[in-house]
C-alpha atoms as a PDB file:
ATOM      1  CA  UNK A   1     -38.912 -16.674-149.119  1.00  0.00           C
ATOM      2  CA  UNK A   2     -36.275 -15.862-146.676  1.00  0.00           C
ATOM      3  CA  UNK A   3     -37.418 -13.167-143.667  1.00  0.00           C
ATOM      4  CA  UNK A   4     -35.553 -10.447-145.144  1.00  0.00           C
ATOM      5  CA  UNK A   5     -37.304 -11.033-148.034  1.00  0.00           C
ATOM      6  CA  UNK A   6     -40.733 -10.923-146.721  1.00  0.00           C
ATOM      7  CA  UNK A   7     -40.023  -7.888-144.254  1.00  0.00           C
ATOM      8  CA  UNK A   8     -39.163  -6.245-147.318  1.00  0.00           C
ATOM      9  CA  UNK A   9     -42.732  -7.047-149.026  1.00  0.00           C
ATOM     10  CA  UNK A  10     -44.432  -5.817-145.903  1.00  0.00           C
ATOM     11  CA  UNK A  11     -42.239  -2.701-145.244  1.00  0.00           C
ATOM     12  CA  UNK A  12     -43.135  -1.809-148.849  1.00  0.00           C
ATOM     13  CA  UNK A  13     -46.895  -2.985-149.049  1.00  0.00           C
ATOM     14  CA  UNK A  14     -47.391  -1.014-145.622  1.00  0.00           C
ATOM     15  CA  UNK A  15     -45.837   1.571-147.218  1.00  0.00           C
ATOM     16  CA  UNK A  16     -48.335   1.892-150.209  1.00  0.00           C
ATOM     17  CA  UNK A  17     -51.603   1.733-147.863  1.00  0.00           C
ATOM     18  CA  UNK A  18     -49.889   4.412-145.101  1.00  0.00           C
ATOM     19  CA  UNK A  19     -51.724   8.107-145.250  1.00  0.00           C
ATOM     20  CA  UNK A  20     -49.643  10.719-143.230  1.00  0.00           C
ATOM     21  CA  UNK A  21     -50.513  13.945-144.097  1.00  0.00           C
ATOM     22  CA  UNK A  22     -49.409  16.965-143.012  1.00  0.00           C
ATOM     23  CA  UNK A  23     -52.168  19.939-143.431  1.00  0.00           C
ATOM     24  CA  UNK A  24     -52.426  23.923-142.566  1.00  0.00           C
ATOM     25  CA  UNK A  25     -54.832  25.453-140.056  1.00  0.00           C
ATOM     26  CA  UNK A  26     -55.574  29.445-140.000  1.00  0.00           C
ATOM     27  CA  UNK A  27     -56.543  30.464-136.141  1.00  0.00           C
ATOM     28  CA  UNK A  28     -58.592  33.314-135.940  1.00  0.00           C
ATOM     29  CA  UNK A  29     -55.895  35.224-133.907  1.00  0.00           C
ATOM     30  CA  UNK A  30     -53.327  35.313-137.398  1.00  0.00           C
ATOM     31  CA  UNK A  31     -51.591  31.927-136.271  1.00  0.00           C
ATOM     32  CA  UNK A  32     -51.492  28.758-138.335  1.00  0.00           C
ATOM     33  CA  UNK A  33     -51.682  25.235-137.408  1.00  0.00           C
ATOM     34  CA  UNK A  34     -49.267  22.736-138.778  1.00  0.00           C
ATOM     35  CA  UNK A  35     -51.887  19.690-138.454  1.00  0.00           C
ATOM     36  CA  UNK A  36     -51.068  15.856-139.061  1.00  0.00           C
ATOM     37  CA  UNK A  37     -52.183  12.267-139.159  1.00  0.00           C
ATOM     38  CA  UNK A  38     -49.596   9.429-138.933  1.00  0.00           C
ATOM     39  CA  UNK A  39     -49.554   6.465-138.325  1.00  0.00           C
ATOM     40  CA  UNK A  40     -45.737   6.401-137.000  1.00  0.00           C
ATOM     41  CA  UNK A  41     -43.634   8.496-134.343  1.00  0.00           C
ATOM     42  CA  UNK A  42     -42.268  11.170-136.018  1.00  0.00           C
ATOM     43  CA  UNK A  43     -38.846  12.030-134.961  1.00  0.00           C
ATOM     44  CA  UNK A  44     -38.152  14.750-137.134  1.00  0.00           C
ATOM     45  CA  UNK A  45     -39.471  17.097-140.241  1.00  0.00           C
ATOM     46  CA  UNK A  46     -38.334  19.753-142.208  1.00  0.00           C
ATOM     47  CA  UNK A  47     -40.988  21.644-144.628  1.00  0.00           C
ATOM     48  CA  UNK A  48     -40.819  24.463-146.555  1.00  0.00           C
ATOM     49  CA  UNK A  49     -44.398  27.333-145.855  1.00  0.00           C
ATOM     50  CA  UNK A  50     -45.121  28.407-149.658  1.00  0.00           C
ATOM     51  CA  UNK A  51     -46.132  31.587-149.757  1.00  0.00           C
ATOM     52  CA  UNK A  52     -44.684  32.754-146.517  1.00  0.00           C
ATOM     53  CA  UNK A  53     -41.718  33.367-144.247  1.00  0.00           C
ATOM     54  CA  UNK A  54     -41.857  32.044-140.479  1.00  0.00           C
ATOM     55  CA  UNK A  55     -41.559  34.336-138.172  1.00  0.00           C
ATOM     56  CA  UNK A  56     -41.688  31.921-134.717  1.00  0.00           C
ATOM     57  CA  UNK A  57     -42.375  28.331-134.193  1.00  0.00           C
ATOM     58  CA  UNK A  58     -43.804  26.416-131.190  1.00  0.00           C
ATOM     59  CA  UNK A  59     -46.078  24.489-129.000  1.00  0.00           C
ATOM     60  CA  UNK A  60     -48.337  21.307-130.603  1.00  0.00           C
ATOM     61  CA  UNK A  61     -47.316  17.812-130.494  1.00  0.00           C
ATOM     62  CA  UNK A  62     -43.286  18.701-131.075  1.00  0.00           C
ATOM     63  CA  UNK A  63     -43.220  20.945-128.831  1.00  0.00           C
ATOM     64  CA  UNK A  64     -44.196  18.456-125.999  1.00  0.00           C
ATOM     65  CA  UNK A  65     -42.382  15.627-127.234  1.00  0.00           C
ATOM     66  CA  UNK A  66     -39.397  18.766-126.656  1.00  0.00           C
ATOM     67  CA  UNK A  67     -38.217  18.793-130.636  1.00  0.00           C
ATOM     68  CA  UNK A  68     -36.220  21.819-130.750  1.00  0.00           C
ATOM     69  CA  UNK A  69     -37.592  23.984-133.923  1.00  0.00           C
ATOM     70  CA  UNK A  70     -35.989  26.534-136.191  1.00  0.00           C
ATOM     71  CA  UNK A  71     -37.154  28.340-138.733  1.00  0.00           C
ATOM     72  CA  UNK A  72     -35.266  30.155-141.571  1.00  0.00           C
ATOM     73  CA  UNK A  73     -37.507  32.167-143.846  1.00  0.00           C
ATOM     74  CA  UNK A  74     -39.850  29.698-145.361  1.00  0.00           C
ATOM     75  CA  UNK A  75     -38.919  26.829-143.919  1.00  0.00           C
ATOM     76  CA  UNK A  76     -38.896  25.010-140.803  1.00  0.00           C
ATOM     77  CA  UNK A  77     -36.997  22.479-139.459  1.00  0.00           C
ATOM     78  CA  UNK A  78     -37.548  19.879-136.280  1.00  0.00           C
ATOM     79  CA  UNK A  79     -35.364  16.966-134.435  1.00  0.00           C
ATOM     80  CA  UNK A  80     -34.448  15.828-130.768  1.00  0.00           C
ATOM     81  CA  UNK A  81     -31.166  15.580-129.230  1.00  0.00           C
ATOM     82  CA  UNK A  82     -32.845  13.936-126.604  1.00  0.00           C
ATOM     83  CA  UNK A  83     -34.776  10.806-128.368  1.00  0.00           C
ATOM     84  CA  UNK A  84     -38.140  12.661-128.218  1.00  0.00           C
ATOM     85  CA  UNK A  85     -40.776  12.512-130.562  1.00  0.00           C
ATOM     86  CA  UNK A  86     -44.349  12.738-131.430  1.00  0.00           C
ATOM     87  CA  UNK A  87     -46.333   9.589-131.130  1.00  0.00           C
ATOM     88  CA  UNK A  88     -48.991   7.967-133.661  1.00  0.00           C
ATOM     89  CA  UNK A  89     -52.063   9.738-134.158  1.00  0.00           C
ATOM     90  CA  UNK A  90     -53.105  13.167-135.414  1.00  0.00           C
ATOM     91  CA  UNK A  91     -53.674  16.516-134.216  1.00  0.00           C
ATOM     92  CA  UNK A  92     -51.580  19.997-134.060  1.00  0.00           C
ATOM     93  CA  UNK A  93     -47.684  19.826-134.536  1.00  0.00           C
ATOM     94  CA  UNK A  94     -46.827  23.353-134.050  1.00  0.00           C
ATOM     95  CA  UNK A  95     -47.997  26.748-134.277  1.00  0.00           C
ATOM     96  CA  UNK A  96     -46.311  29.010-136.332  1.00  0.00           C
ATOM     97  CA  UNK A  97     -46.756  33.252-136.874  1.00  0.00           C
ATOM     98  CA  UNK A  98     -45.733  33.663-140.425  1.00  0.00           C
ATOM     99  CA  UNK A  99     -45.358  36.390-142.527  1.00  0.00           C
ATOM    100  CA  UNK A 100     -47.028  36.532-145.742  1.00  0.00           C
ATOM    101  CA  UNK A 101     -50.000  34.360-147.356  1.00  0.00           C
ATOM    102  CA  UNK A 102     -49.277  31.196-146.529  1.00  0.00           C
ATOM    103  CA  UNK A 103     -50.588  28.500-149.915  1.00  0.00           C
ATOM    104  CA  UNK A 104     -49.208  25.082-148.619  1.00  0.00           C
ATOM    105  CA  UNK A 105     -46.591  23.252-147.331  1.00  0.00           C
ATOM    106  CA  UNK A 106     -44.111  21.489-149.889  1.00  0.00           C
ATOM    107  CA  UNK A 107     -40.565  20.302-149.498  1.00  0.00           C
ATOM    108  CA  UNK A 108     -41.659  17.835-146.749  1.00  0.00           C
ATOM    109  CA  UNK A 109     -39.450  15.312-145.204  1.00  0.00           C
ATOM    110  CA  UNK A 110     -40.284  13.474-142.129  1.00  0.00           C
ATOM    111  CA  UNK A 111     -38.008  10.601-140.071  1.00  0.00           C
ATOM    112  CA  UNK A 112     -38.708   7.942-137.940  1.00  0.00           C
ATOM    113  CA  UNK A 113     -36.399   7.293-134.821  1.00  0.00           C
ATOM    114  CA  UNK A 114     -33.865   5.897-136.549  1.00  0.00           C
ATOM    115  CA  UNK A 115     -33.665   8.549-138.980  1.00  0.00           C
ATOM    116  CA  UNK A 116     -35.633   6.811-141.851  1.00  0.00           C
ATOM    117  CA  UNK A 117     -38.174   8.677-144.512  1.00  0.00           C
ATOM    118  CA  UNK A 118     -41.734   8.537-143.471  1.00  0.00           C
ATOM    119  CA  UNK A 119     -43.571   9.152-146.513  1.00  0.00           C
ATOM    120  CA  UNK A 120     -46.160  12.166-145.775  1.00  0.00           C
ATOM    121  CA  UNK A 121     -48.208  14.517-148.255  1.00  0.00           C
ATOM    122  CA  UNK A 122     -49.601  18.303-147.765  1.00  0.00           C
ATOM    123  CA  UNK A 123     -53.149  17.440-147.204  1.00  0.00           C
ATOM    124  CA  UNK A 124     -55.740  19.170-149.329  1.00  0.00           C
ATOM    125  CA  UNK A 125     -59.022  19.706-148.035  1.00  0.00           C
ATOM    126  CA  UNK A 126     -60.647  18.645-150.657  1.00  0.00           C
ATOM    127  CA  UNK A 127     -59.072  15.782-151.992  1.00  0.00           C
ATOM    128  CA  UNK A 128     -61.532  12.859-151.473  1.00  0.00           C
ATOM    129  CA  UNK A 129     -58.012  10.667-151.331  1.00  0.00           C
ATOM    130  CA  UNK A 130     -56.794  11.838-147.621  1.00  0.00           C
ATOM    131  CA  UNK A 131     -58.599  11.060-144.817  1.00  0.00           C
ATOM    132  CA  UNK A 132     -57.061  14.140-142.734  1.00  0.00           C
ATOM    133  CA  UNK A 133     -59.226  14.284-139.541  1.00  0.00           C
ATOM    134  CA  UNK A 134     -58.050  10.852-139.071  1.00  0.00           C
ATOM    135  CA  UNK A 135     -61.358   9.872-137.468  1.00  0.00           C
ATOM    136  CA  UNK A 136     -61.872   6.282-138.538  1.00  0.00           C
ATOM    137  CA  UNK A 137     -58.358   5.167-137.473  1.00  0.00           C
ATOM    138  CA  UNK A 138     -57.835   7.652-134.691  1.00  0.00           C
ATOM    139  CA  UNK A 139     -61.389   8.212-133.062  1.00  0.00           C
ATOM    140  CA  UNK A 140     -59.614  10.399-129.564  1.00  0.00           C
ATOM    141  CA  UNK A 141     -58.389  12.653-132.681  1.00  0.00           C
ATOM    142  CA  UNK A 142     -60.995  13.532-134.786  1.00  0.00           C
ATOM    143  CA  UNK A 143     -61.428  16.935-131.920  1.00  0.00           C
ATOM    144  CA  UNK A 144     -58.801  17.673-132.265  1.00  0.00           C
END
């Protein structure tokens, strides 16, 4: 096997055993949460807030890594002019004041540095297959 060939196998087996989730949060003030566990930087994302338009985004992970966010009724988008971006690991990526009932994320696309996919799924809270509080692999998370 050449080593293209085998980065390939392990780019794609890594691939199949990843969980990055991406997961909504209600604050008692009328807020939500944009919550996530990944195990890559994250660079970029663009989702779409079902049930609900976004009235402001900010703060959380993105904001510190300085990703510039816009919003455009439902949807939200996120990227860096600078190089920033939001390490491994899992707690809030922004805070958003929506409009509506918000249901669930969908539409989500999320890059790496050099502008590759990450794959990532809307985390429901009750599906036994997503391990969103991310405490086994991230133990300084699970607080969060």
């Amino acid at each position: 096997m050449t080593n293209n060939s085998i980065f390939y196998v392990m780019l794609i087996v890594g691939s199949l055993f990843a969980n990055n989730t991406l997961g909504l949060e209600q604050n008692s003030n009328g807020s939500w949460n944009v919550l996530y566990s990944s195990q890559e930087i994250i660079a970029g994302f663009q989702f779409n807030v079902d049930g609900a338009n976004i009235n402001s985004a900010s703060g959380g992970d993105a904001g510190a890594a300085g990703l510039f966010m816009q919003a455009s009724g439902n949807t939200l988008l996120a990227f860096s002019m600078t190089g920033g971006f939001v390490p491994p690991g899992c707690g809030t990526l922004a805070s958003l004041s929506l409009s509506g009932d918000a249901t669930g994320l969908s539409g989500i696309v999320v890059s790496d540095a050099i502008g590759g996919q990450l794959d990532f799924t809307y985390y429901v809270e009750n599906d036994a297959d997503l391990v969103y509080d991310c405490s086994d692999e991230y133990p300084d998370c699970a607080a969060n």
